[in-house]
Protein backbone atom coordinates (compact mmCIF):
# COMPACT_ATOMS: atom_id res chain seq x y z
CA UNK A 1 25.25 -16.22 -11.54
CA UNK A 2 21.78 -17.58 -13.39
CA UNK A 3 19.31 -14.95 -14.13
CA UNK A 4 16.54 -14.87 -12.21
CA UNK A 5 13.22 -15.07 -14.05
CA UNK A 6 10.90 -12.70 -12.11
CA UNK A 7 6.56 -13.12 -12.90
CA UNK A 8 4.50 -10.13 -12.21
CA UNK A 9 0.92 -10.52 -13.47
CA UNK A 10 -0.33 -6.83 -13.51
CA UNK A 11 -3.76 -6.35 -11.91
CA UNK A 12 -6.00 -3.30 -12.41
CA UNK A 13 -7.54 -2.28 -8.93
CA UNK A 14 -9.40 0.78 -10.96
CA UNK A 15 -8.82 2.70 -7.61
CA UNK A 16 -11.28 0.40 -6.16
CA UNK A 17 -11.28 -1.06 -2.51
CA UNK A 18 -13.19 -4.13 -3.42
CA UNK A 19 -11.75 -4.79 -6.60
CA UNK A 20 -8.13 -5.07 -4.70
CA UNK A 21 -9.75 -7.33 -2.51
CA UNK A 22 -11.47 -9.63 -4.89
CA UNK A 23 -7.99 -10.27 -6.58
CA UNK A 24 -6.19 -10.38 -3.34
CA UNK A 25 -8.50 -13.25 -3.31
CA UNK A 26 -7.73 -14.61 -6.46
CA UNK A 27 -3.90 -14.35 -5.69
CA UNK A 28 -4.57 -16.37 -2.62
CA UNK A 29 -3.39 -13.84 -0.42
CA UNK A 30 -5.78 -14.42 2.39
CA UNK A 31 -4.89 -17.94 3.02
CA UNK A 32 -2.21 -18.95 5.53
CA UNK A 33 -2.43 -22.72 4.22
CA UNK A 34 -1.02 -21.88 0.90
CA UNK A 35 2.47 -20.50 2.09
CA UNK A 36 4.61 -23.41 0.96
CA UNK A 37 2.87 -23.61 -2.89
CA UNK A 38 5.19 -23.15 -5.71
CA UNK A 39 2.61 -20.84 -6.93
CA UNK A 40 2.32 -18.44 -3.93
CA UNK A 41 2.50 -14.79 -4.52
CA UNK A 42 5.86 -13.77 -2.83
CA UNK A 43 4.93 -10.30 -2.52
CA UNK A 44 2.88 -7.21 -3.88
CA UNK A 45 3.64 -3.80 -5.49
CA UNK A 46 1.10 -1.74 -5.24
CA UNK A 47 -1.57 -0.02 -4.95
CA UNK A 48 -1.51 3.33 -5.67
CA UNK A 49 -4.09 4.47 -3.15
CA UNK A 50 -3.93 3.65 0.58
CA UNK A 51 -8.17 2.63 0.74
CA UNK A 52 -7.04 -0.01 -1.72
CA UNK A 53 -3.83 -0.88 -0.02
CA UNK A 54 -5.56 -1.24 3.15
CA UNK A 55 -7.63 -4.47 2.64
CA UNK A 56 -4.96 -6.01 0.82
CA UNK A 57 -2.45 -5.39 3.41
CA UNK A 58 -4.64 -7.17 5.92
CA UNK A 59 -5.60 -10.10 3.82
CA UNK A 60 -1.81 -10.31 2.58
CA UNK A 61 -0.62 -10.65 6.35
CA UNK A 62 -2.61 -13.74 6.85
CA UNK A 63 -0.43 -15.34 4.30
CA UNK A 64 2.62 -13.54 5.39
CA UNK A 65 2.92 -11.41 1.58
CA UNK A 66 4.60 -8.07 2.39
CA UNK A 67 2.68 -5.37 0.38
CA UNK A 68 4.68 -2.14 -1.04
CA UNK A 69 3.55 0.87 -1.89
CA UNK A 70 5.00 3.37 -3.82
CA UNK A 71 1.82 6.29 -3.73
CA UNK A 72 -0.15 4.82 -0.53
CA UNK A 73 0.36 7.65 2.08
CA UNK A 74 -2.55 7.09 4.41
CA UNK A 75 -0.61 7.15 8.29
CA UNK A 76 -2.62 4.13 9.58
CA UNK A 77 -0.71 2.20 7.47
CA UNK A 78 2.24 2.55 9.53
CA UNK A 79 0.41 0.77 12.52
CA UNK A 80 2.77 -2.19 12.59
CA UNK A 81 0.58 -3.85 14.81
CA UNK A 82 -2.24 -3.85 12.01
CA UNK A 83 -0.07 -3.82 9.00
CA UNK A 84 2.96 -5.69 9.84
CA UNK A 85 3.78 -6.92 6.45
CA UNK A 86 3.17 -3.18 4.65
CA UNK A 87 5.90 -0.95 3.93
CA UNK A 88 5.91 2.04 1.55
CA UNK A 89 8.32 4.06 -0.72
CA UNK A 90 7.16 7.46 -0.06
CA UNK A 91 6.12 9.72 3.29
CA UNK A 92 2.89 9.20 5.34
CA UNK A 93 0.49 12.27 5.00
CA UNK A 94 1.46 13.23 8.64
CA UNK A 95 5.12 14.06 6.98
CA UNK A 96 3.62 15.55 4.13
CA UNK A 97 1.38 17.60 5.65
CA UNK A 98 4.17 19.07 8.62
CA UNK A 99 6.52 19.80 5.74
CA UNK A 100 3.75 21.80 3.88
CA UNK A 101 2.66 23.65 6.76
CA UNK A 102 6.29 24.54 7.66
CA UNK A 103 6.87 25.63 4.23
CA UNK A 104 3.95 27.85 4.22
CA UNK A 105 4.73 29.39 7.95
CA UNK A 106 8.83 30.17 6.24
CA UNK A 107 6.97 31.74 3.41
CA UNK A 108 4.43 34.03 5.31
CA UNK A 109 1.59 32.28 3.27
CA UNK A 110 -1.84 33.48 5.31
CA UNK A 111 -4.23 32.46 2.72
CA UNK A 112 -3.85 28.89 1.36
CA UNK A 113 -5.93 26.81 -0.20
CA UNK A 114 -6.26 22.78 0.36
CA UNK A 115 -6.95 20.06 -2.05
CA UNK A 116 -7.43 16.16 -0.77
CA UNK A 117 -8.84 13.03 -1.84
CA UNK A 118 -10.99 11.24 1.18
CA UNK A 119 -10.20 7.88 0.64
């Protein structure tokens, strides 16, 4: 078999919603005329934070780019209806969050504090 070259310009979303967006942009991923260019992004890794992911995801569908996520753990991003070409490598927060309260009901915890990022 020939070895298979593999590009992957890294971009810096800084966290930021509308920086993802403005180089979704730049990668072309909004537009649906540009899915037979030699050039076209075939798909995404990343973000790391599902109000990033989010935008992309929805720009990428219009071009048909799946988007995967390997820290993105918001549960609307499992609406397949909305994000039909997002997939991730790690539990919604709805998982997360029944596992952690079953863990504290086994252990008798009573007083437990929470820590969250709203994003």
């Amino acid at each position: 078999t020939e070895p298979c070259p593999v590009n992957y310009p890294l971009h810096n979303t800084k966290g930021a919603p509308l920086v993802g967006v403005e180089m979704a942009l730049q990668l072309g991923l909004g537009d649906p005329s540009d899915l037979a260019s030699a050039d076209r992004v075939d798909a995404v890794v990343g973000a790391s934070r599902s109000s990033v992911s989010s935008p992309v995801a929805l720009l990428a569908s219009l071009g048909r780019v799946p988007v995967i996520s390997h820290a993105s753990t918001s549960p609307t991003l499992q609406e397949k209806g909305t994000y039909g070409y997002f997939s991730r490598t790690i539990p919604s927060d709805s998982v997360t969050a029944l596992a952690a309260a079953q863990t504290c009901f086994h252990f008798k915890f009573n007083n437990v504090a929470l820590m969250y990022v709203d994003d």
